[in-house]
C-alpha atoms as a PDB file:
ATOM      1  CA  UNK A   1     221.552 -22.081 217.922  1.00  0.00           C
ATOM      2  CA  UNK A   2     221.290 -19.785 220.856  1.00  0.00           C
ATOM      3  CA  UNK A   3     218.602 -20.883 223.748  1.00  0.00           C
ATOM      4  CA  UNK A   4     215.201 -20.105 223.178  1.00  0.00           C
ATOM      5  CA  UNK A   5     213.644 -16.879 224.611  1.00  0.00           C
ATOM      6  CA  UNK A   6     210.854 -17.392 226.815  1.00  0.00           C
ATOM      7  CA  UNK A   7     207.439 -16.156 225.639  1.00  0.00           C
ATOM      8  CA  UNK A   8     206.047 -13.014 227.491  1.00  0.00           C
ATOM      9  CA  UNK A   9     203.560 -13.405 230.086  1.00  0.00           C
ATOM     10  CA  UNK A  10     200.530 -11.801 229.762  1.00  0.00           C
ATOM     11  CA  UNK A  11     196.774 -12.630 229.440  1.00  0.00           C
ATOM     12  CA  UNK A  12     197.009 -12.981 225.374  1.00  0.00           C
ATOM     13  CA  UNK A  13     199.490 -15.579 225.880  1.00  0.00           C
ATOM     14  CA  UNK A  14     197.196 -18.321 227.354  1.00  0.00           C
ATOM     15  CA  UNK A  15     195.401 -20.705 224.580  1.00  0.00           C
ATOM     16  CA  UNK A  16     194.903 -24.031 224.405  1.00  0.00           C
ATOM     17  CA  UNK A  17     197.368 -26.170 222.692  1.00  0.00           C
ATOM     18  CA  UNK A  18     194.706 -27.529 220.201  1.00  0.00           C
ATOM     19  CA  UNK A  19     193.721 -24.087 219.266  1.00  0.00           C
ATOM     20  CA  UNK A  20     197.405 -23.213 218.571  1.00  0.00           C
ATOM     21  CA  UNK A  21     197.880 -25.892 216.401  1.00  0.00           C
ATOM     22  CA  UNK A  22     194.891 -25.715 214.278  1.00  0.00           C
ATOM     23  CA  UNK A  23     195.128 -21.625 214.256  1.00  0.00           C
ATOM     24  CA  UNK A  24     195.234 -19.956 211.144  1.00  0.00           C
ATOM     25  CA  UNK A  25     197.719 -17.269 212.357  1.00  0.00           C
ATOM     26  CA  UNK A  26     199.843 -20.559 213.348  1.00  0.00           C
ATOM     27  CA  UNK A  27     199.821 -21.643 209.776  1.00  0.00           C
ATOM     28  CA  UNK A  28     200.244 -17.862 208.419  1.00  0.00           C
ATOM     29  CA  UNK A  29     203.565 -17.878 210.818  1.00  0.00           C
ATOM     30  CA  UNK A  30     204.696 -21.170 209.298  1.00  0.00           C
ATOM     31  CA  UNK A  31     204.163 -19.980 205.903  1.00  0.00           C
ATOM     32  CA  UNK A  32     206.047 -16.324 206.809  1.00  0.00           C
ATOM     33  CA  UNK A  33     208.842 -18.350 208.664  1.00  0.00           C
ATOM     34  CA  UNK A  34     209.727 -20.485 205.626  1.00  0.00           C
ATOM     35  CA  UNK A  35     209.787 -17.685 203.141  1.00  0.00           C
ATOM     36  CA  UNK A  36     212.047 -16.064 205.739  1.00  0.00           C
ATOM     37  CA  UNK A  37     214.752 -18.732 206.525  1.00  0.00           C
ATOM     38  CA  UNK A  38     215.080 -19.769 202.889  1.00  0.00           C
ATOM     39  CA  UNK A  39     215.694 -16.369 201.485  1.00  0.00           C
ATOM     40  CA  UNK A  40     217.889 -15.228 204.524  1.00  0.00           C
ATOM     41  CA  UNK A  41     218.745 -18.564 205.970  1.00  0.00           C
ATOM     42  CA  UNK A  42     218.508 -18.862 209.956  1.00  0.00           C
ATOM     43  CA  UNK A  43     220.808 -16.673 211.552  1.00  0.00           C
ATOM     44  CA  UNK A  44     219.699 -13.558 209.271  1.00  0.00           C
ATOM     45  CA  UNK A  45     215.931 -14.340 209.733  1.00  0.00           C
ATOM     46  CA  UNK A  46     214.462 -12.099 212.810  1.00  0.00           C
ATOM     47  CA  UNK A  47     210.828 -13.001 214.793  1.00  0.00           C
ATOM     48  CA  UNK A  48     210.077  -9.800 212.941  1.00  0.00           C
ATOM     49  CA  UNK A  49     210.942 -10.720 209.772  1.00  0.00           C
ATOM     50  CA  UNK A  50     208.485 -14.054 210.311  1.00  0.00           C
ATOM     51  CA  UNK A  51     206.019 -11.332 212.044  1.00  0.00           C
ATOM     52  CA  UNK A  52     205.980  -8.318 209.064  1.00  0.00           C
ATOM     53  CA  UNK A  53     205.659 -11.915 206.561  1.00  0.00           C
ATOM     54  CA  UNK A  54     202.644 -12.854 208.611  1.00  0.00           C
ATOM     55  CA  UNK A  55     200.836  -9.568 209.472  1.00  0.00           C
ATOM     56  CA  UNK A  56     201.127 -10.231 212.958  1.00  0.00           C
ATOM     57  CA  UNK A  57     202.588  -8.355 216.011  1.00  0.00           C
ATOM     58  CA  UNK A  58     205.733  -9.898 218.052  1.00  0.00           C
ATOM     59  CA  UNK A  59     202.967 -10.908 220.861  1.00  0.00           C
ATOM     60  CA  UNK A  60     200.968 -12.983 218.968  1.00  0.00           C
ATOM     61  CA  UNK A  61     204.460 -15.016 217.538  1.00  0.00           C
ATOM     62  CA  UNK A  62     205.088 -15.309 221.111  1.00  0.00           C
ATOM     63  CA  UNK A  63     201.451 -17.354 221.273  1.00  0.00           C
ATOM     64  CA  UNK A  64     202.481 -19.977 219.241  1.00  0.00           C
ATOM     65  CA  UNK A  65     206.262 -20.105 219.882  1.00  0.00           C
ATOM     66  CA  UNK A  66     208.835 -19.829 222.006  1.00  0.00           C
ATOM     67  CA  UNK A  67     211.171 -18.072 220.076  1.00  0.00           C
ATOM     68  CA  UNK A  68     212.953 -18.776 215.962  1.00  0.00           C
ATOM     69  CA  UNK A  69     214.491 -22.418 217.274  1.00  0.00           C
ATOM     70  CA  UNK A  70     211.237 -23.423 217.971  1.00  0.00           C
ATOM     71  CA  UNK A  71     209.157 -22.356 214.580  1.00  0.00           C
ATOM     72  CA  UNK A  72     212.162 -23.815 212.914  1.00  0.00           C
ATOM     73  CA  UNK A  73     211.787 -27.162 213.954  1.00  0.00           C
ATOM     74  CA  UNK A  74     208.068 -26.965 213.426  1.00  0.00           C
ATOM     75  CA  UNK A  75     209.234 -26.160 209.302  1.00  0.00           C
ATOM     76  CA  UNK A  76     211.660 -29.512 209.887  1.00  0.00           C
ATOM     77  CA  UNK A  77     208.820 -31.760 210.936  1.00  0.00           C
ATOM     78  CA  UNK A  78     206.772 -30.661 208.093  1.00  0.00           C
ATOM     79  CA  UNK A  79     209.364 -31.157 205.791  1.00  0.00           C
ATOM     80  CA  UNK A  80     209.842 -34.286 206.873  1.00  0.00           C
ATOM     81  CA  UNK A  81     206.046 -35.234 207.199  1.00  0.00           C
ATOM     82  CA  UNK A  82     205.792 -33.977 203.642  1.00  0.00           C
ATOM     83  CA  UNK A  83     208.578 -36.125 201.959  1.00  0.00           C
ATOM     84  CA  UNK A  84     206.976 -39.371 203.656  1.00  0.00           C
ATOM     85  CA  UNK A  85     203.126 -38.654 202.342  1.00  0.00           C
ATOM     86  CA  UNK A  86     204.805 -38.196 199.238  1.00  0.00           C
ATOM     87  CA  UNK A  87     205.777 -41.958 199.103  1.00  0.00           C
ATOM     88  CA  UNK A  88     202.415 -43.096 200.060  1.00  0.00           C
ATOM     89  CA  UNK A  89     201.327 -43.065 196.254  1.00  0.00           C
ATOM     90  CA  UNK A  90     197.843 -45.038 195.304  1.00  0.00           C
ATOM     91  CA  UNK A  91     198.895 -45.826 192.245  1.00  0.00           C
ATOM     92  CA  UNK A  92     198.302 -49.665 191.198  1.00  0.00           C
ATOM     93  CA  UNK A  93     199.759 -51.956 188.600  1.00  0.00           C
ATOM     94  CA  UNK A  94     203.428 -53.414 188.241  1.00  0.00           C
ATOM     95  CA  UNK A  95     206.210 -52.576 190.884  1.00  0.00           C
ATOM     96  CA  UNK A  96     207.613 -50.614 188.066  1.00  0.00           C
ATOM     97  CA  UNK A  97     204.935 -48.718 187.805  1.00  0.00           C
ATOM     98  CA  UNK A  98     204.224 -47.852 191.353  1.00  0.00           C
ATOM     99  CA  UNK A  99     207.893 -47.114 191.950  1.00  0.00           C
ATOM    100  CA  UNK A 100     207.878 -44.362 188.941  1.00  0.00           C
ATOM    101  CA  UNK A 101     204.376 -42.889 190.367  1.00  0.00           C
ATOM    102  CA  UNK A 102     206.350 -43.013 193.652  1.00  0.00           C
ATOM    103  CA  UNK A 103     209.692 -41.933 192.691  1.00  0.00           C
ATOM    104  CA  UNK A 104     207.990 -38.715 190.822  1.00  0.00           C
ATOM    105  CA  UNK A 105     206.021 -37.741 193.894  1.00  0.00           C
ATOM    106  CA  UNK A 106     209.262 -37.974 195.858  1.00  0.00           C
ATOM    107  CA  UNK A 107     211.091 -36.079 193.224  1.00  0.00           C
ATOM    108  CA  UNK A 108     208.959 -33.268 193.526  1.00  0.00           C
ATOM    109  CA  UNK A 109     208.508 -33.004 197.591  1.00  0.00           C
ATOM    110  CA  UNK A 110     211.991 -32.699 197.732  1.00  0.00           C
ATOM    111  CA  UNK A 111     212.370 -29.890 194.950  1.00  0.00           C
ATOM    112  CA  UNK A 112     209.206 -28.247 196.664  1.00  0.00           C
ATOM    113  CA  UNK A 113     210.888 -28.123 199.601  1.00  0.00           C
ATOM    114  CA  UNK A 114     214.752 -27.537 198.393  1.00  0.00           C
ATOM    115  CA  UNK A 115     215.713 -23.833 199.258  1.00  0.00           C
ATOM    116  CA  UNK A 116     214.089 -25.015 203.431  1.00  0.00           C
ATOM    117  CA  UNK A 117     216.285 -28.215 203.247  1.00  0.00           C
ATOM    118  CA  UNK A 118     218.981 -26.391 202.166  1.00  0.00           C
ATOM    119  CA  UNK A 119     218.928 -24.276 205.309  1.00  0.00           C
ATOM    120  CA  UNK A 120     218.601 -27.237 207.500  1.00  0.00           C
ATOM    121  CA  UNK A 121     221.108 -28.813 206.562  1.00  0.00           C
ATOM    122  CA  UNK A 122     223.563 -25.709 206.982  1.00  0.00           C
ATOM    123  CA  UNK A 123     221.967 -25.229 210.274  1.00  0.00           C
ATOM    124  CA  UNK A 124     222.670 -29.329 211.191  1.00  0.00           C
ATOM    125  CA  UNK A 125     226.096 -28.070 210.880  1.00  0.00           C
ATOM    126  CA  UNK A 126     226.316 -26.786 214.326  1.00  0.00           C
ATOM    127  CA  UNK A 127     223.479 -28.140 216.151  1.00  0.00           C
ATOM    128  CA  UNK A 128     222.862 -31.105 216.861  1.00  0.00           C
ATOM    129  CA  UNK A 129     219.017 -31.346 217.461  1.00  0.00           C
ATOM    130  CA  UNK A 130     218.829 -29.761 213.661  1.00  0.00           C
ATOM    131  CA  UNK A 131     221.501 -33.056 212.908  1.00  0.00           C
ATOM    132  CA  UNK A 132     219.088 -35.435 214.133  1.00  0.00           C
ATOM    133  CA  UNK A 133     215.989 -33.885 212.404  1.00  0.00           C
ATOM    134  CA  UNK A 134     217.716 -34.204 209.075  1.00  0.00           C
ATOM    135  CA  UNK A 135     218.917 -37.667 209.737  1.00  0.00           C
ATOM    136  CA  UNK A 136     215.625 -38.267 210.285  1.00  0.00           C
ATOM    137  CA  UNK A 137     214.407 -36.749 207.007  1.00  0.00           C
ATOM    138  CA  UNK A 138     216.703 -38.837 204.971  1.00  0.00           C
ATOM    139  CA  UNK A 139     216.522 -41.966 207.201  1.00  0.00           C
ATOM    140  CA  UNK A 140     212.849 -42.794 206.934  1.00  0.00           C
ATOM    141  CA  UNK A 141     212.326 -42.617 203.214  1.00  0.00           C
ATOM    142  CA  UNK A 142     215.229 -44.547 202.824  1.00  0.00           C
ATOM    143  CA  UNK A 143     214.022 -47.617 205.650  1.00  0.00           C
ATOM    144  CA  UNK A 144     210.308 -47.247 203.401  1.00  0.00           C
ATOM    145  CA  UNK A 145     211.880 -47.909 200.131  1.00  0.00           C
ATOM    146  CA  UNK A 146     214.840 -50.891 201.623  1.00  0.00           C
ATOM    147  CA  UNK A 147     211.522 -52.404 202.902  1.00  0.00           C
ATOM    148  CA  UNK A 148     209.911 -52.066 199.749  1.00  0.00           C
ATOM    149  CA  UNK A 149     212.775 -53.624 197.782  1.00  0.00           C
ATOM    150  CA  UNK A 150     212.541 -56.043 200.065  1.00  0.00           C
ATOM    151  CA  UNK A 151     209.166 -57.248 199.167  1.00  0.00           C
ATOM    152  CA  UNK A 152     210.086 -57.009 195.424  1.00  0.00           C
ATOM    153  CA  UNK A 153     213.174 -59.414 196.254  1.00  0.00           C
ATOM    154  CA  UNK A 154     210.740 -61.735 198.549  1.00  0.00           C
ATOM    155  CA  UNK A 155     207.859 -61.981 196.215  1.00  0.00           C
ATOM    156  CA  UNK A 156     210.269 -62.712 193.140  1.00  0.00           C
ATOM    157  CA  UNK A 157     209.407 -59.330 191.473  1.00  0.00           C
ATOM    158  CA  UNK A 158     213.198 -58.414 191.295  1.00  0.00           C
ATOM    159  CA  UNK A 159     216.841 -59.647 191.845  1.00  0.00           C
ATOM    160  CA  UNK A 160     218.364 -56.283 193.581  1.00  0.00           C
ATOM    161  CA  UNK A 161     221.992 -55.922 191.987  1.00  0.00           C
ATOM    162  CA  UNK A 162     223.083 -54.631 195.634  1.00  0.00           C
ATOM    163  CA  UNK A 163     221.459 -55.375 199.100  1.00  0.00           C
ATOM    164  CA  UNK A 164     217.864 -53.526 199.730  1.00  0.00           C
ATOM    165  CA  UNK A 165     219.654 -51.206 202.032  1.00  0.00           C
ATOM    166  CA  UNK A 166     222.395 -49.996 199.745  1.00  0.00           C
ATOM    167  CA  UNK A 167     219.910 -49.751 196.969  1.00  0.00           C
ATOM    168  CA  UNK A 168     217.664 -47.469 198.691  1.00  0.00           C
ATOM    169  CA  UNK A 169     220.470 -45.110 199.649  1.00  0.00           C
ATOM    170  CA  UNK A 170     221.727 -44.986 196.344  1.00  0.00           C
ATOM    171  CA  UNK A 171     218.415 -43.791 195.455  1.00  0.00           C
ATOM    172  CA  UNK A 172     218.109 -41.521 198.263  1.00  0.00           C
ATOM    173  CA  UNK A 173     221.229 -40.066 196.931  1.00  0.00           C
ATOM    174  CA  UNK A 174     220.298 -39.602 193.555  1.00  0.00           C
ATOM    175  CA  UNK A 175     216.807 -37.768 194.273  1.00  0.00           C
ATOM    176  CA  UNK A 176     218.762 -34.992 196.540  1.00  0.00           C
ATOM    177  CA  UNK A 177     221.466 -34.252 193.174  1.00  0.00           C
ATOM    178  CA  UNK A 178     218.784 -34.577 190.755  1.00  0.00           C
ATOM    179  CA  UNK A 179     216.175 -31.988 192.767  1.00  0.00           C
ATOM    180  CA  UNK A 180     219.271 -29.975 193.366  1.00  0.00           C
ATOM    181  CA  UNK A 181     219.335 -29.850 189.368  1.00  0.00           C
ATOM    182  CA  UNK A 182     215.844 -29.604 188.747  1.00  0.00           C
ATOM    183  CA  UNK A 183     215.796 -26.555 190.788  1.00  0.00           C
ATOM    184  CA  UNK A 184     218.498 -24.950 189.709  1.00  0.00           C
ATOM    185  CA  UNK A 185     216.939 -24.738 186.416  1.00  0.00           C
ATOM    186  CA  UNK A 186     219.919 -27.375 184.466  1.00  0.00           C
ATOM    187  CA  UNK A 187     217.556 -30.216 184.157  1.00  0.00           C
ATOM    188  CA  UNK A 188     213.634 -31.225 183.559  1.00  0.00           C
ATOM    189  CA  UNK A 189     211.835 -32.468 186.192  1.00  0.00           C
ATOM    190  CA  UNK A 190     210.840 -35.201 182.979  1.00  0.00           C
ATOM    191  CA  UNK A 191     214.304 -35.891 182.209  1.00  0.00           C
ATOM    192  CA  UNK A 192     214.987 -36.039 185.953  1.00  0.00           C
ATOM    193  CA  UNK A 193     212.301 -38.899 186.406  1.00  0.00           C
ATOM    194  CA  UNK A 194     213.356 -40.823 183.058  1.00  0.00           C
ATOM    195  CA  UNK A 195     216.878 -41.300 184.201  1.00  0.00           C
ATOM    196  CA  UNK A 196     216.043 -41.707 187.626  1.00  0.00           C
ATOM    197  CA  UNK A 197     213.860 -44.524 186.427  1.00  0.00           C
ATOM    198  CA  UNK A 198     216.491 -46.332 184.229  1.00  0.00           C
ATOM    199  CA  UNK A 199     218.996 -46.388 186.782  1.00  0.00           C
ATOM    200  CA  UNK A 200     216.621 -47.650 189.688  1.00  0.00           C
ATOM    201  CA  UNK A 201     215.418 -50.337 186.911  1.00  0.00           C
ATOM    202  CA  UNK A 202     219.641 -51.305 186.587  1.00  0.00           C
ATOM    203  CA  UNK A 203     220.093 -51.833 190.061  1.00  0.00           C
ATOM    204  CA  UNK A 204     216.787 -53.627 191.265  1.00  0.00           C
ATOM    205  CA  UNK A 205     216.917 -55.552 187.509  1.00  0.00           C
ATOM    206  CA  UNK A 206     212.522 -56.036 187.645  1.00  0.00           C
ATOM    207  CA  UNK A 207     211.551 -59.691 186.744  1.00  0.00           C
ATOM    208  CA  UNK A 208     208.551 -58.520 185.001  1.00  0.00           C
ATOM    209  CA  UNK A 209     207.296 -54.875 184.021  1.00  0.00           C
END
């Protein structure tokens, strides 16, 4: 990625942080910025591309960020933010069933967000902040659910066929090629979930369902 450009001076360009954050136009940037970089991927997307998509002028971007890097990595975070929340399920009964309530959830935050991960990744490629953000979207998903199979194991709900760890990234694994799939329009989101479930069930062998 090149450097960021620094934002203009001038009188409009002095907010509070808080009101940049919560802003509307923030959010209408965001929005306009990931339509942008998953139809043209990063290095085709223009700040007027993200501005025209918002209905916004270049100064007002230039109120909320620095420059493309920097509303790029404000699309990682939520991407990342989003795939967590989706593991924090309230569904209650046996592990098996809050796994598939979880697994589903999961499932579909990372289809939601597909075509945007896909760009990330290509972008990880060659920079290395964009490397550690994806690590980071894979990584902490995968440490939730090794610590989850680690209660199962603990509490005698299951006898994991590999360790917790390996387990979870096999998992991990298996949501990115099946959301890959269920995107691309070669297999059911239902079908997706049922085999997902089957396999998990083979590897972390429940002692009660």
């Amino acid at each position: 990625m090149s450097a960021p450009t620094p934002a203009p001076v001038g009188t409009w360009a002095v907010r509070d942080a808080k009101d940049r954050d919560d802003s509307p136009t923030r959010a209408r940037l965001l929005r306009a910025a990931e339509v942008a970089f998953a139809a043209q991927g990063f290095a085709r997307t223009t700040v007027a591309d993200i501005t025209t998509g918002a209905g916004t002028g270049r100064a007002t971007f230039y109120v909320y960020f620095s420059s493309r890097t920097e509303i790029f990595g404000a699309l990682a975070a939520e991407v990342r933010e989003r795939l967590c929340a989706a593991q924090d399920v309230t569904a209650s009964g046996t592990p098996t069933e809050v796994w598939n309530a979880a697994l589903a959830a999961y499932l579909d935050a990372w289809t939601g967000s597909i075509a945007l991960l896909r760009v990330i990744s290509h972008q990880a490629l060659v920079d290395p902040e964009m490397r550690r953000v994806l690590d980071e979207i894979r990584a902490v998903p995968t440490r939730r659910h090794r610590r989850f199979v680690e209660r199962l194991e603990r509490d005698g709900f299951a006898r994991p066929a590999a360790s917790p760890e390996l387990t979870a990234q096999a998992v991990q694994g298996m949501v990115e090629r099946y959301a890959d799939l269920v995107a691309a329009g070669t297999l059911t989101r239902d079908d997706a979930i049922a085999a997902l479930s089957a396999l998990y069930s083979g590897m972390v062998r429940f002692t009660t369902q």
